[in-house]
N, C-alpha and C. Protein backbone atom coordinates (compact mmCIF):
# COMPACT_ATOMS: atom_id res chain seq x y z
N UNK A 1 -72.37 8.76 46.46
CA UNK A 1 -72.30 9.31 45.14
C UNK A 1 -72.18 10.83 45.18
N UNK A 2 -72.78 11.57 46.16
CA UNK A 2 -72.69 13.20 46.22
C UNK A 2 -71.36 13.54 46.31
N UNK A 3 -70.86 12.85 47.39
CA UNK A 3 -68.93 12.82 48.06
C UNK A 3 -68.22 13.02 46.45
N UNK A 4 -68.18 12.30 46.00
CA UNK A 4 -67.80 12.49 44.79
C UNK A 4 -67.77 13.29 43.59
N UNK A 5 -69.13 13.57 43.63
CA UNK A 5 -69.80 14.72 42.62
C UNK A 5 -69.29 15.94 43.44
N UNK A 6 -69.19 16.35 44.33
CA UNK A 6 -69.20 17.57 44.68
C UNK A 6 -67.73 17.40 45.25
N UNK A 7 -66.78 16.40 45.32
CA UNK A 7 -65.29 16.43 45.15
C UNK A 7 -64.77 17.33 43.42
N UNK A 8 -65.40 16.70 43.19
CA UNK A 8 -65.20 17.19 41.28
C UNK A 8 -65.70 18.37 41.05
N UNK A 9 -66.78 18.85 41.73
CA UNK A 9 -67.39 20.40 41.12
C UNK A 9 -66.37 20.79 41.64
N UNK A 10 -65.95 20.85 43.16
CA UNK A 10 -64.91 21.70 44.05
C UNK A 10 -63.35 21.41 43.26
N UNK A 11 -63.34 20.49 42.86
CA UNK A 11 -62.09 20.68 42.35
C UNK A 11 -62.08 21.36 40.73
N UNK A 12 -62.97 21.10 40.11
CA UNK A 12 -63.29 21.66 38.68
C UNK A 12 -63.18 23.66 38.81
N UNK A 13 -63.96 23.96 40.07
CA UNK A 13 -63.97 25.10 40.68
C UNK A 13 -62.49 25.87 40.75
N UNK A 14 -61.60 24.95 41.23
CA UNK A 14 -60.38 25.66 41.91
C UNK A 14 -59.63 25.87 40.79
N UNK A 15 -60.06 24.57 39.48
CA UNK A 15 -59.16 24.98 38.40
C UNK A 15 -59.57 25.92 37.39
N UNK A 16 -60.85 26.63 37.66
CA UNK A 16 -61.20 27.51 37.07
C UNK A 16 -60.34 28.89 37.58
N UNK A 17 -60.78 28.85 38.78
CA UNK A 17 -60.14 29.52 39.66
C UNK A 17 -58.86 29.68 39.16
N UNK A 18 -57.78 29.09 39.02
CA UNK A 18 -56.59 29.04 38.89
C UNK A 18 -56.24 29.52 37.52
N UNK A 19 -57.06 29.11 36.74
CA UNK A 19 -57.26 29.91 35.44
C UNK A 19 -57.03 31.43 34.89
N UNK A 20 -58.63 32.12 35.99
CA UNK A 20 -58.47 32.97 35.82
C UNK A 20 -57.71 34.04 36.06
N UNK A 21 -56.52 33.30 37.08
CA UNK A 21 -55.94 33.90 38.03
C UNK A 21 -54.57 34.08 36.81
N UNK A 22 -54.11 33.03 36.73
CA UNK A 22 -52.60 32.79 36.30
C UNK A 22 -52.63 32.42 34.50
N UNK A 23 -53.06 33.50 33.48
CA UNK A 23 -52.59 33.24 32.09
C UNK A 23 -51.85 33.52 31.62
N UNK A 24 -51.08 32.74 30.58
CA UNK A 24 -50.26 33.41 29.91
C UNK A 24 -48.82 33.26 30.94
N UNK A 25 -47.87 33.94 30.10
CA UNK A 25 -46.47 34.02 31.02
C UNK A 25 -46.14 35.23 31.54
N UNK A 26 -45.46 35.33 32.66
CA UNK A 26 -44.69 36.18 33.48
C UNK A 26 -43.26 36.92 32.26
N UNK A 27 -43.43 37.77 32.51
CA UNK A 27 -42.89 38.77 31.74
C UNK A 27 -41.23 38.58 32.01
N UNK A 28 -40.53 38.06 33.26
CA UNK A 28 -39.40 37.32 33.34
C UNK A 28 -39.31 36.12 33.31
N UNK A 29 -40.45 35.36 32.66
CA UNK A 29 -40.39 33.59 31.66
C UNK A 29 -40.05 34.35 30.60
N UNK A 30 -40.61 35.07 29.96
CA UNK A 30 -40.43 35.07 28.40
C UNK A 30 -38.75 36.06 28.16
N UNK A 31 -38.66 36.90 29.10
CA UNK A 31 -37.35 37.08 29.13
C UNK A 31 -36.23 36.37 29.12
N UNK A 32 -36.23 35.18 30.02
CA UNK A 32 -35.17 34.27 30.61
C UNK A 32 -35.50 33.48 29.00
N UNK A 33 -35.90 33.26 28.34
CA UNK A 33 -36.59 32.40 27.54
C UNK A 33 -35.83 33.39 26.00
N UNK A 34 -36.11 34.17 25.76
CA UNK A 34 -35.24 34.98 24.90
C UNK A 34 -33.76 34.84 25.40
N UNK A 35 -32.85 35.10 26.20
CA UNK A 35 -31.64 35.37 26.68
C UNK A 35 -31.16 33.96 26.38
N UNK A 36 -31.57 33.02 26.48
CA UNK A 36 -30.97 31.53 26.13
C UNK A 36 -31.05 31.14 24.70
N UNK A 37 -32.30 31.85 23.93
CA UNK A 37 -32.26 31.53 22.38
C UNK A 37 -30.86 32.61 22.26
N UNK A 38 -31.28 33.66 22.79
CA UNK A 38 -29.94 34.80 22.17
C UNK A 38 -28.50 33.89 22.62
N UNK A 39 -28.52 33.42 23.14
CA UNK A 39 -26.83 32.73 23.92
C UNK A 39 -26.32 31.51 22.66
N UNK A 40 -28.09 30.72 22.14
CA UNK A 40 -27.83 29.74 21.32
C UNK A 40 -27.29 30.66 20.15
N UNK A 41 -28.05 31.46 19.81
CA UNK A 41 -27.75 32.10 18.20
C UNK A 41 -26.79 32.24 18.19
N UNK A 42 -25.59 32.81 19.66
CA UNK A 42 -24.50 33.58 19.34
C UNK A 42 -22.95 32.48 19.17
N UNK A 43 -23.92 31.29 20.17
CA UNK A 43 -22.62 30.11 19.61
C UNK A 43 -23.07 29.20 18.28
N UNK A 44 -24.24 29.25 17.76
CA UNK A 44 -24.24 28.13 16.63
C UNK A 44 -24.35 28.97 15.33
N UNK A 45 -24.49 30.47 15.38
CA UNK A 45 -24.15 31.05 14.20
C UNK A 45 -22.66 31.18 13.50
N UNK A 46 -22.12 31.42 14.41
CA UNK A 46 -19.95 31.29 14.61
C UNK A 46 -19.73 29.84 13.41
N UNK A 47 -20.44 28.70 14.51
CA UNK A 47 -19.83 27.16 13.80
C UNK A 47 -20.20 27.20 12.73
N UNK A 48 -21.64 27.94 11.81
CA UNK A 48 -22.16 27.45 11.14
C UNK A 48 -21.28 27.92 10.23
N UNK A 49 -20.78 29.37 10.36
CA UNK A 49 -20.11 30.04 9.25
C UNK A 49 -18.71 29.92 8.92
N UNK A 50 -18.09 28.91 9.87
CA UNK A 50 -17.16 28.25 10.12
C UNK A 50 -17.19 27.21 8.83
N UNK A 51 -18.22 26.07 9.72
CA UNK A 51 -18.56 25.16 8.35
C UNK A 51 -18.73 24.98 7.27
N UNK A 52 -19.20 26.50 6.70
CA UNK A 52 -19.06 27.03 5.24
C UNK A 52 -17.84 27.00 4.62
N UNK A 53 -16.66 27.84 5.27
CA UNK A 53 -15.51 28.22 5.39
C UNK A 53 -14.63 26.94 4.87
N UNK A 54 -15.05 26.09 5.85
CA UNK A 54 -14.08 25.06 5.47
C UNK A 54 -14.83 24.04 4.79
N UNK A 55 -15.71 23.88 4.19
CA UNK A 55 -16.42 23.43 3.21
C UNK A 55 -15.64 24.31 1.90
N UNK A 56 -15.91 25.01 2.18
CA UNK A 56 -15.25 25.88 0.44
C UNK A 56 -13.79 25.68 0.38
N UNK A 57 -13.18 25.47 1.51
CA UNK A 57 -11.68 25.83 1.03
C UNK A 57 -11.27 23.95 0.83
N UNK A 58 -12.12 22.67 1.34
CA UNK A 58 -12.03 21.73 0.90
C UNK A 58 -12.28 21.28 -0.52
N UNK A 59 -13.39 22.13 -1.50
CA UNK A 59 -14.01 22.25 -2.43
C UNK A 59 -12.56 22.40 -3.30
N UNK A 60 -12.17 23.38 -2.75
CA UNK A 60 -10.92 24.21 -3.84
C UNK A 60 -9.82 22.66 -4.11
N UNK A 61 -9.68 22.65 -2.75
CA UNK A 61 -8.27 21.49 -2.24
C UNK A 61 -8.72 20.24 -3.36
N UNK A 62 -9.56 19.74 -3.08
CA UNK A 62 -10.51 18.33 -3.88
C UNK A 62 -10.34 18.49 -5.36
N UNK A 63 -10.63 20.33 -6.07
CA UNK A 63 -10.59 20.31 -7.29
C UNK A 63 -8.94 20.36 -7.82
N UNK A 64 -8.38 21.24 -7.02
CA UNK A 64 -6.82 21.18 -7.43
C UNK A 64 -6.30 19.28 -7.01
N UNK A 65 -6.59 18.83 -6.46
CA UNK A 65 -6.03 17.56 -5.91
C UNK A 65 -6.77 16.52 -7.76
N UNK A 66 -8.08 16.98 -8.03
CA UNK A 66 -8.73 16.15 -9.40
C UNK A 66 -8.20 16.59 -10.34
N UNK A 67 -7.50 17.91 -11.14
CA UNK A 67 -6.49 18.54 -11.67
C UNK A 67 -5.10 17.62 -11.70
N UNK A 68 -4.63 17.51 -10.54
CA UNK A 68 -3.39 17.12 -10.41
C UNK A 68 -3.27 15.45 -10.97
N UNK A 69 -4.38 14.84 -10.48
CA UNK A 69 -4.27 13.06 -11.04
C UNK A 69 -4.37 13.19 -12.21
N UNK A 70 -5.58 14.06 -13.01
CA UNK A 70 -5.55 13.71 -14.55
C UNK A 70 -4.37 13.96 -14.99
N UNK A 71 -3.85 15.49 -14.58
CA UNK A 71 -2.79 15.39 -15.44
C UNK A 71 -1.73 14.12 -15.05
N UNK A 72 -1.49 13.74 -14.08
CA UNK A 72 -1.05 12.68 -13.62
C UNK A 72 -0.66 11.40 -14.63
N UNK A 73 -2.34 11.00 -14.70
CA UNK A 73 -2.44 10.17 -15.72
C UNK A 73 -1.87 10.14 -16.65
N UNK A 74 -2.61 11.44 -17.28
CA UNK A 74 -2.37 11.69 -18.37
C UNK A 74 -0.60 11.60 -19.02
N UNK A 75 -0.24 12.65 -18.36
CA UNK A 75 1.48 12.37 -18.16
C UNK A 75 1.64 10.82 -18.25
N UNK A 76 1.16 9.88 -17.25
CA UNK A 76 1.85 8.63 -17.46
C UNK A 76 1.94 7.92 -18.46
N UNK A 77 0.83 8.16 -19.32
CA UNK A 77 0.19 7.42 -20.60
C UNK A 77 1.20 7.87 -21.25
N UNK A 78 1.43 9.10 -21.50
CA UNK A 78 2.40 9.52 -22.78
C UNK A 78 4.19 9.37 -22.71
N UNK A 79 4.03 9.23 -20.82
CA UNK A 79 5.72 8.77 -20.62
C UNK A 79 6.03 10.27 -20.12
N UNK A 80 5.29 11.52 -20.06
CA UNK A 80 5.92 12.90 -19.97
C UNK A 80 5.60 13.15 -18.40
N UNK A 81 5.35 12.32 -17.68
CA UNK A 81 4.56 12.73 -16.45
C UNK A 81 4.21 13.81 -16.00
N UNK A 82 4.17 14.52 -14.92
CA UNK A 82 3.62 16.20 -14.21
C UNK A 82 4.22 16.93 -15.21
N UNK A 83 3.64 17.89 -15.77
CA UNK A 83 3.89 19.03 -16.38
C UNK A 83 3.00 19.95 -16.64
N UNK A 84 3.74 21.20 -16.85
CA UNK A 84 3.01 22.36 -16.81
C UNK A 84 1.35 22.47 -17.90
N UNK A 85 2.25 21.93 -18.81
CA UNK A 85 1.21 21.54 -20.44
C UNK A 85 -0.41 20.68 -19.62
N UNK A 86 -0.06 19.53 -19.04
CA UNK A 86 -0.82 18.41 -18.62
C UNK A 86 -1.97 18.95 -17.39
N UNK A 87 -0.91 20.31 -17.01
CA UNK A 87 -1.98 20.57 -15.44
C UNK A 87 -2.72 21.88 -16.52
N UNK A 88 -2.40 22.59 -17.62
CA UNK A 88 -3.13 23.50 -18.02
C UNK A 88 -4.42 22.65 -18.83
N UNK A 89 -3.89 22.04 -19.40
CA UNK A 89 -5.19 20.70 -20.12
C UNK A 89 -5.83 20.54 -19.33
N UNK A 90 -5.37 19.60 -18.24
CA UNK A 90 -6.61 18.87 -16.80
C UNK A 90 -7.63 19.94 -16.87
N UNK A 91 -7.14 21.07 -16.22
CA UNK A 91 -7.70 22.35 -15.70
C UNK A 91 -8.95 22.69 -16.57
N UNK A 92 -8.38 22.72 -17.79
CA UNK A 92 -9.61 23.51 -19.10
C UNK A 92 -10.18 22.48 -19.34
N UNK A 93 -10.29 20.77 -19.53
CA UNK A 93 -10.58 19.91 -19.33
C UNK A 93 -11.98 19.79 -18.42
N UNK A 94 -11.41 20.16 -17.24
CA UNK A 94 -12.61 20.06 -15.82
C UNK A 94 -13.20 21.76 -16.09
N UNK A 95 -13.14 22.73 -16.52
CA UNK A 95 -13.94 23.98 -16.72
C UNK A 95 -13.58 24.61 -15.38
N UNK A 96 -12.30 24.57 -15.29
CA UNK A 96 -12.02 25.54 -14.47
C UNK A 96 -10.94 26.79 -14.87
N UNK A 97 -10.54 26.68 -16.29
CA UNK A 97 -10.00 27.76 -17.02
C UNK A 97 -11.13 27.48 -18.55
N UNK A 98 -10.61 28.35 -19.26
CA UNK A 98 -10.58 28.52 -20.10
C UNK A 98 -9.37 28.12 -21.27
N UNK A 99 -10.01 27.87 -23.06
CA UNK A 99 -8.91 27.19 -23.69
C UNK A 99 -7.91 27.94 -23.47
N UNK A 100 -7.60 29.42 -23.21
CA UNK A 100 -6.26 30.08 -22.96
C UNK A 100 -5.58 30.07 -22.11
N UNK A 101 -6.25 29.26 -20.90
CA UNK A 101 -5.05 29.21 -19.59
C UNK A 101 -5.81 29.77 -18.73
N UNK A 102 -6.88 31.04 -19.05
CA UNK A 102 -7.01 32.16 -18.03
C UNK A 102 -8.15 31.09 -17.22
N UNK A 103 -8.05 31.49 -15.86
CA UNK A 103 -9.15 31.04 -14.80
C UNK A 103 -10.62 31.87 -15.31
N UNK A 104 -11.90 30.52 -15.05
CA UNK A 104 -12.95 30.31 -15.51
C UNK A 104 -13.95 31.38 -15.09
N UNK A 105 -14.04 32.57 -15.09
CA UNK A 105 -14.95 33.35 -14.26
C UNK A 105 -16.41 32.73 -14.20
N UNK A 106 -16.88 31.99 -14.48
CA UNK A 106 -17.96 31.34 -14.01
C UNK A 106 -18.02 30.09 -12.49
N UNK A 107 -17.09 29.91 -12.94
CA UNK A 107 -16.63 28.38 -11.30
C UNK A 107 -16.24 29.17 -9.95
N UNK A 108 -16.66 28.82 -9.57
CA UNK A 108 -16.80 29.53 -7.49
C UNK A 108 -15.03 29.14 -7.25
N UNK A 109 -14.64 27.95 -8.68
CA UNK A 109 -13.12 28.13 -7.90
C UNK A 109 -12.35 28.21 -8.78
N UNK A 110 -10.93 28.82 -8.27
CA UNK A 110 -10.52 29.63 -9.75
C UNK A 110 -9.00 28.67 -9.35
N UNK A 111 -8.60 27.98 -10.48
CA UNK A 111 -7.26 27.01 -10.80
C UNK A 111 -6.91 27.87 -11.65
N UNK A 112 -5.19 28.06 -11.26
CA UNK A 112 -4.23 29.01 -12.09
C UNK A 112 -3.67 28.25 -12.30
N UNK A 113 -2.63 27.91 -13.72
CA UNK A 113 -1.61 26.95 -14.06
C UNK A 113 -0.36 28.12 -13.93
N UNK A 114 0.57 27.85 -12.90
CA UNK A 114 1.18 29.06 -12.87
C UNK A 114 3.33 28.17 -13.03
N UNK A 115 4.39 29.30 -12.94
CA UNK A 115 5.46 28.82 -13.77
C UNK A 115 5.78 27.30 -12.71
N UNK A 116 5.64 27.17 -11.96
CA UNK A 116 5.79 26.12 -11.11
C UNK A 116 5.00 25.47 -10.79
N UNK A 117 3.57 25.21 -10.85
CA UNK A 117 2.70 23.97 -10.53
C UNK A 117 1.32 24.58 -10.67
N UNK A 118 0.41 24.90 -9.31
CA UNK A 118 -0.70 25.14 -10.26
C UNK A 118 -1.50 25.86 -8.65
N UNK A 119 -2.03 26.46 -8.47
CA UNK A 119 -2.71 27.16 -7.47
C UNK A 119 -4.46 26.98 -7.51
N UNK A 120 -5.18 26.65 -6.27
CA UNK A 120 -6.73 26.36 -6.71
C UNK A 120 -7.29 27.33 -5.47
N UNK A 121 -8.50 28.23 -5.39
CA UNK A 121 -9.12 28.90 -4.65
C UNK A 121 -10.33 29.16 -4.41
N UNK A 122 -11.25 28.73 -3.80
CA UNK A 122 -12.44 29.19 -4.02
C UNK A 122 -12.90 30.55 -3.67
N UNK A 123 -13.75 31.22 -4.58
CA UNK A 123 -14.24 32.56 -4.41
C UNK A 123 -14.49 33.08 -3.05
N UNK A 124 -15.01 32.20 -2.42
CA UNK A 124 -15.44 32.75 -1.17
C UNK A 124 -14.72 31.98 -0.07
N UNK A 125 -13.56 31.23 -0.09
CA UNK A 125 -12.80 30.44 0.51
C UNK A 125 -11.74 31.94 1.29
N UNK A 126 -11.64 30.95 2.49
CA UNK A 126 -10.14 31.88 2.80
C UNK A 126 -8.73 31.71 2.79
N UNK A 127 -8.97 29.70 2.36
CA UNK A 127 -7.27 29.45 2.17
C UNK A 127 -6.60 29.23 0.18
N UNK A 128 -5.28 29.80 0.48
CA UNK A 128 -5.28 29.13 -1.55
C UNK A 128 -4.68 27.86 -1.02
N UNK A 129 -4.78 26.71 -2.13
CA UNK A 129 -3.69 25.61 -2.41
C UNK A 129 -2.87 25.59 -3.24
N UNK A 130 -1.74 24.98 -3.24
CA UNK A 130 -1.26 25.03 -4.85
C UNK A 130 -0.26 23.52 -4.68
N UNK A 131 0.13 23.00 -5.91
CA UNK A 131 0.94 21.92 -6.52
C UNK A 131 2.26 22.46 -6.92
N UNK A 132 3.38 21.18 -7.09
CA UNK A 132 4.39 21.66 -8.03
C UNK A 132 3.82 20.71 -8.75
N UNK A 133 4.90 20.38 -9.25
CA UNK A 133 5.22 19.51 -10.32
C UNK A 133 5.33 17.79 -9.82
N UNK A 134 5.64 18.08 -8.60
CA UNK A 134 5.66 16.80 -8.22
C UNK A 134 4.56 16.18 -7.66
N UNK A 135 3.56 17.19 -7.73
CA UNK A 135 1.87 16.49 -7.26
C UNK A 135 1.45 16.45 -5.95
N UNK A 136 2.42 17.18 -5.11
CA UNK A 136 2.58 17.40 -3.72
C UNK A 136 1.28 18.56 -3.41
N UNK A 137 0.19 18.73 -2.56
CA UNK A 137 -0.63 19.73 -2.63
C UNK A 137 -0.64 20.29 -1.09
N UNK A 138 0.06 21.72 -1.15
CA UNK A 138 0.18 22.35 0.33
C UNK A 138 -0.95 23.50 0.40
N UNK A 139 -0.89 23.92 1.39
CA UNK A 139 -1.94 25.34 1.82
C UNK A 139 -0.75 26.40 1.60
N UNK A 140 -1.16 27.48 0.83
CA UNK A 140 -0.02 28.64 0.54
C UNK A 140 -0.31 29.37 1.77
């Protein structure tokens, strides 16, 4: 029974020992340890602001593309299909102009009904879209 007991003090001992010896981190752990968060920040801040980017300029695309069907519709119902009249309605319709045509200064995305089809952008986007008449929607 002593063999034992005094295996455990001696070892309880060494880890005291070891304690007092070694706290805390080495001043090149916490370095090496910064330099890899800094390496993460510098590639997942890029994507993130990326992902914004093309989040907004899909936003724009989606609202000019919901623009374009109503009037769509709309056109079909009456027999007049795509027209200039139908994409300025849609537009003020969904609150992205105003009753005069002019783009909505309140909406993050601004739809122009312009002489040939119709242009959509978001404020903080970096691509425009736009339509003709034929409902076709490209990146300008």
């Amino acid at each position: 029974m002593k063999t034992i007991s005094t295996a455990l003090q001696t070892r309880a001992k060494a880890l005291r020992n070891r304690d007092e010896n070694e706290k805390g981190f080495t001043l090149v752990e916490l370095l090496v340890v910064v330099a890899i968060l800094a390496i993460l920040a510098a590639v997942a801040i890029p994507l993130y602001m990326n992902s914004q980017d093309d989040a907004r300029n899909a936003s724009a695309k989606t609202a000019l593309s919901s623009v374009v069907s109503q009037a769509a519709a709309d056109g079909a119902t009456s027999g007049a299909g795509l027209t200039l009249d139908g994409l300025k309605k849609a537009a003020n319709e969904q609150g992205y102009t105003d009753p005069t045509g002019q783009p909505n200064s309140t909406s993050d995305i601004q739809v122009t009904v312009t002489t040939d089809g119709a242009t959509a952008k978001h404020k903080n986007g970096s691509k425009t879209y736009k339509t003709d008449l034929k409902g076709a929607i490209t990146e300008e």
